[in-house]
Protein backbone atom coordinates (compact mmCIF):
# COMPACT_ATOMS: atom_id res chain seq x y z
CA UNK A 1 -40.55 16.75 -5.32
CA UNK A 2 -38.78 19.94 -3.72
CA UNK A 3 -38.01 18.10 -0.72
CA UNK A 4 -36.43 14.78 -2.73
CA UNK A 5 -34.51 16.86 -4.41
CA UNK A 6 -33.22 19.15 -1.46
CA UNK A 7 -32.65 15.47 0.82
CA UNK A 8 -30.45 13.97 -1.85
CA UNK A 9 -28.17 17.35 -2.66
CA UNK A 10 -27.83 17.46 1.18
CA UNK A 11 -26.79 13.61 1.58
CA UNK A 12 -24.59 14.32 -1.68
CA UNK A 13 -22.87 16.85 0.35
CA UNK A 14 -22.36 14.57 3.64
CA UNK A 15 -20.73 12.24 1.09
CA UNK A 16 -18.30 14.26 -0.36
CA UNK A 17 -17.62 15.80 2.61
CA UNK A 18 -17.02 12.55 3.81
CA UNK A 19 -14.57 11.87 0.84
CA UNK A 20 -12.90 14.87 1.02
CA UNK A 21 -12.41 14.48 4.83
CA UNK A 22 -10.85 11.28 3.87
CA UNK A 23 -8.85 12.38 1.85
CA UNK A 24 -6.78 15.27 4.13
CA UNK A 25 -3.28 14.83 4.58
CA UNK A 26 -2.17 15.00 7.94
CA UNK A 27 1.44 15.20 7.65
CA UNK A 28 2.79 16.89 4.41
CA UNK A 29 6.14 15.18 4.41
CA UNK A 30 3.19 11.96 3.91
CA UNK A 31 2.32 13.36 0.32
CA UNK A 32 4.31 12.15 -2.14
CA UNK A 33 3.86 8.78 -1.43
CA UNK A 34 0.39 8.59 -0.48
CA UNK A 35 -1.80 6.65 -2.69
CA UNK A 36 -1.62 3.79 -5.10
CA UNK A 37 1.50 2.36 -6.95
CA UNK A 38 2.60 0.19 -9.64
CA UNK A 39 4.82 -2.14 -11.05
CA UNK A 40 4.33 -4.19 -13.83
CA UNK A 41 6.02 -6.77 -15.57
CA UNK A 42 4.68 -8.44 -18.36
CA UNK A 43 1.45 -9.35 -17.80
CA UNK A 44 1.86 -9.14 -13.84
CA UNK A 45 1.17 -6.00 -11.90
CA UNK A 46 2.01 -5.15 -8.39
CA UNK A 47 0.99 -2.87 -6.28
CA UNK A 48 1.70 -0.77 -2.99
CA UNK A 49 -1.32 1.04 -1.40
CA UNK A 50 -0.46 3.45 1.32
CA UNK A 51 -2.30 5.79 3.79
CA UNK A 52 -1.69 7.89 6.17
CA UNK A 53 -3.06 6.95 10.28
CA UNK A 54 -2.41 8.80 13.47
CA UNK A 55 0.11 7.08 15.78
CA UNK A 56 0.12 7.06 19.74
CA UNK A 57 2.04 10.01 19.76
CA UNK A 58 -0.54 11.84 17.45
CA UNK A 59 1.52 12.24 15.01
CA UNK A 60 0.51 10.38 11.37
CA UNK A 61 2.55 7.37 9.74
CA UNK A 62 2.07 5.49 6.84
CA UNK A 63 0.27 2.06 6.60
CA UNK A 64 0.19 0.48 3.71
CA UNK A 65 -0.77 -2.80 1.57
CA UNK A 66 0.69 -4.30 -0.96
CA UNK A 67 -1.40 -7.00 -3.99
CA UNK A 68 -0.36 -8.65 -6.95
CA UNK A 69 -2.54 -9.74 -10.31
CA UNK A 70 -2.38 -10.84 -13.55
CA UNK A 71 -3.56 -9.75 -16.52
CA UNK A 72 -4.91 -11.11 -19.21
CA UNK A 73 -6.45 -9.24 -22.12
CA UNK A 74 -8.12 -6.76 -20.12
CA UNK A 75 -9.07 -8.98 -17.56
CA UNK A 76 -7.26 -8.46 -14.09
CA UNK A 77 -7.16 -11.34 -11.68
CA UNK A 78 -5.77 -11.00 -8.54
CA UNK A 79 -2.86 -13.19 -7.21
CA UNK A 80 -2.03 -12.31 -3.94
CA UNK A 81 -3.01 -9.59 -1.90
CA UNK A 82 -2.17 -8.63 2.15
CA UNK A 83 -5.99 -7.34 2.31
CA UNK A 84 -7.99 -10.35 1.32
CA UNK A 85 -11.68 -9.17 0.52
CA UNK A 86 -13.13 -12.78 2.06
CA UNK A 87 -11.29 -12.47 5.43
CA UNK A 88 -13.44 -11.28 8.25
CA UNK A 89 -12.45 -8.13 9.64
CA UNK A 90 -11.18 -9.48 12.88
CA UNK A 91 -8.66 -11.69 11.32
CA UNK A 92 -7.27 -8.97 8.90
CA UNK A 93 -4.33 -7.61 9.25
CA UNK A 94 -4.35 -3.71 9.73
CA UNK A 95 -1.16 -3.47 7.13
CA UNK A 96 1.44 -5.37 5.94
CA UNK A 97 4.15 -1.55 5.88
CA UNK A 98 3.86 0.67 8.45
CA UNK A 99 6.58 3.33 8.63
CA UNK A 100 7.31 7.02 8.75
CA UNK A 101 8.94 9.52 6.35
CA UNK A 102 12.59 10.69 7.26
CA UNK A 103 15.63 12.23 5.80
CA UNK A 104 16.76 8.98 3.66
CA UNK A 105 13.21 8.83 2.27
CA UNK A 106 9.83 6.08 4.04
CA UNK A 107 11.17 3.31 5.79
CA UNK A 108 9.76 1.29 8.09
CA UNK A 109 9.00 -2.70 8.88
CA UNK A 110 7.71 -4.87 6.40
CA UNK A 111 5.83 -8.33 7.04
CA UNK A 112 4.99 -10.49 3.72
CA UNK A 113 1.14 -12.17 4.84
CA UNK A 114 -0.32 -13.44 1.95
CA UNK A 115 -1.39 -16.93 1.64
CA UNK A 116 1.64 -18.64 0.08
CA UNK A 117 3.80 -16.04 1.45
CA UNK A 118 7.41 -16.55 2.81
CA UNK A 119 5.34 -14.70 6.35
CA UNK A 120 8.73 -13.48 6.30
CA UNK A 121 9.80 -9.81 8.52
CA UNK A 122 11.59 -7.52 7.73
CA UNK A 123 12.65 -3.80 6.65
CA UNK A 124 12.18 -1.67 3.59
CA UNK A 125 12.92 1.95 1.90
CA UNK A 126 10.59 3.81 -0.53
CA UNK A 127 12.53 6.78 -2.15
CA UNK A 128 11.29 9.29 -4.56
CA UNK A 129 12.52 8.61 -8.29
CA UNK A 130 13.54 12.31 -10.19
CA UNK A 131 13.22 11.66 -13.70
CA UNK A 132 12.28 14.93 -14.92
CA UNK A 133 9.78 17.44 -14.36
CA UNK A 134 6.17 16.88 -15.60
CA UNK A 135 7.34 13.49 -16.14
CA UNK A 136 4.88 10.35 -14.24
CA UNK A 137 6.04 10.23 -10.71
CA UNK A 138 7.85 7.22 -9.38
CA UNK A 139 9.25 5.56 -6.34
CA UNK A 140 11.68 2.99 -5.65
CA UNK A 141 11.08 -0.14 -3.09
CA UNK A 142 13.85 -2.39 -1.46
CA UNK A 143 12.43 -4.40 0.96
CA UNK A 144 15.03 -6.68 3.26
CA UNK A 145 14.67 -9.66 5.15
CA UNK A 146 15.51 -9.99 8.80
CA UNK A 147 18.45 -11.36 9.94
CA UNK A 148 18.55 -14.17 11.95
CA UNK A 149 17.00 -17.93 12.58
CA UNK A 150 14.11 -18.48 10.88
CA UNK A 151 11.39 -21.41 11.80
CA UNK A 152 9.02 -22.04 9.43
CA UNK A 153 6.59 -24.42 7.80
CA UNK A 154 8.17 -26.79 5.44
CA UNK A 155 7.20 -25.92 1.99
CA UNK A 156 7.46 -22.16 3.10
CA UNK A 157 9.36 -19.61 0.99
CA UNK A 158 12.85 -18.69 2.27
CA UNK A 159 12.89 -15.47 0.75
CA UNK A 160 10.31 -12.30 0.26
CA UNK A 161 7.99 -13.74 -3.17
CA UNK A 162 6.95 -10.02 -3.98
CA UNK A 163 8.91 -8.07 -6.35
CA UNK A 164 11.74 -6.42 -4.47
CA UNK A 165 14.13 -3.94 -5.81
CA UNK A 166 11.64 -2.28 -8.46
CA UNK A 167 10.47 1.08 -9.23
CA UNK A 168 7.07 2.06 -9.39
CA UNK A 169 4.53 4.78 -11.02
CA UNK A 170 1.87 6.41 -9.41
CA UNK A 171 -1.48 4.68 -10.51
């Protein structure tokens, strides 16, 4: 019995050393907007996931992922997402953001790749939201299309479907 015990305390260590390995920021200017964030309007809620992963240069950028759902009572159904569950892993997109933080705020290229998505490219800007302090956290994201000519699918959005423009709490 000595010996269960003494196994599962160790593999509950490997695990949350796992997590907490995880979990280490890399770059500190990476903090603030590392995580999960939301937007919700009415009964539809979007979200922006974002981690941090190590570049060529060996420095750390920030990937991220964005899904929307509805809700409905407390029952949360989801939309859209740029990380389908039932996609095989080779087909799957590593991220949908990828960027770096800077002086203006994190920016980097955007590419919209859900199913019934404009698959549109294109550029965004995350900045930090003061409101006051102790108050919930928020960020604002602009996303903007590409300039140029575009050939698509008929039936194909012309323009980005998620939210754009919006400001977001952390979740």
């Amino acid at each position: 019995m000595k010996t269960i015990i003494i196994k599962f305390l160790g593999g509950l260590l490997l695990v949350l050393t796992a997590q907490q390995a995880k979990a280490q920021i890399h770059n500190p200017e990476n903090a603030p907007y590392l995580g999960t964030w939301k937007y919700q309007s009415g009964p539809n809620i979007f979200r922006l996931i974002f981690w941090e992963e190590p570049d060529l240069t060996g420095s750390y950028c920030l990937m991220g992922h964005y899904q929307m759902s509805h809700l409905v009572g407390n029952v949360e159904t989801i939309v859209y997402t740029s990380n389908p569950q039932n996609v095989p892993p080779d087909q799957k997109m590593s991220h949908a953001l990828i960027g770096s933080v800077g002086v203006s705020g994190f920016s980097g290229t955007y590419r919209e790749i859900h199913d019934g998505g404009s698959n549109l490219k294109g550029s965004f800007l995350i900045q930090p939201v003061f409101v006051c302090l102790g108050c919930v956290e928020k960020l604002h994201f602009k996303a903007k299309k590409m300039e140029g000519v575009r050939f698509g699918e008929l039936g194909q959005p012309n323009d980005f479907v998620i939210p754009n423009d919006i400001d977001l709490v952390k979740e």
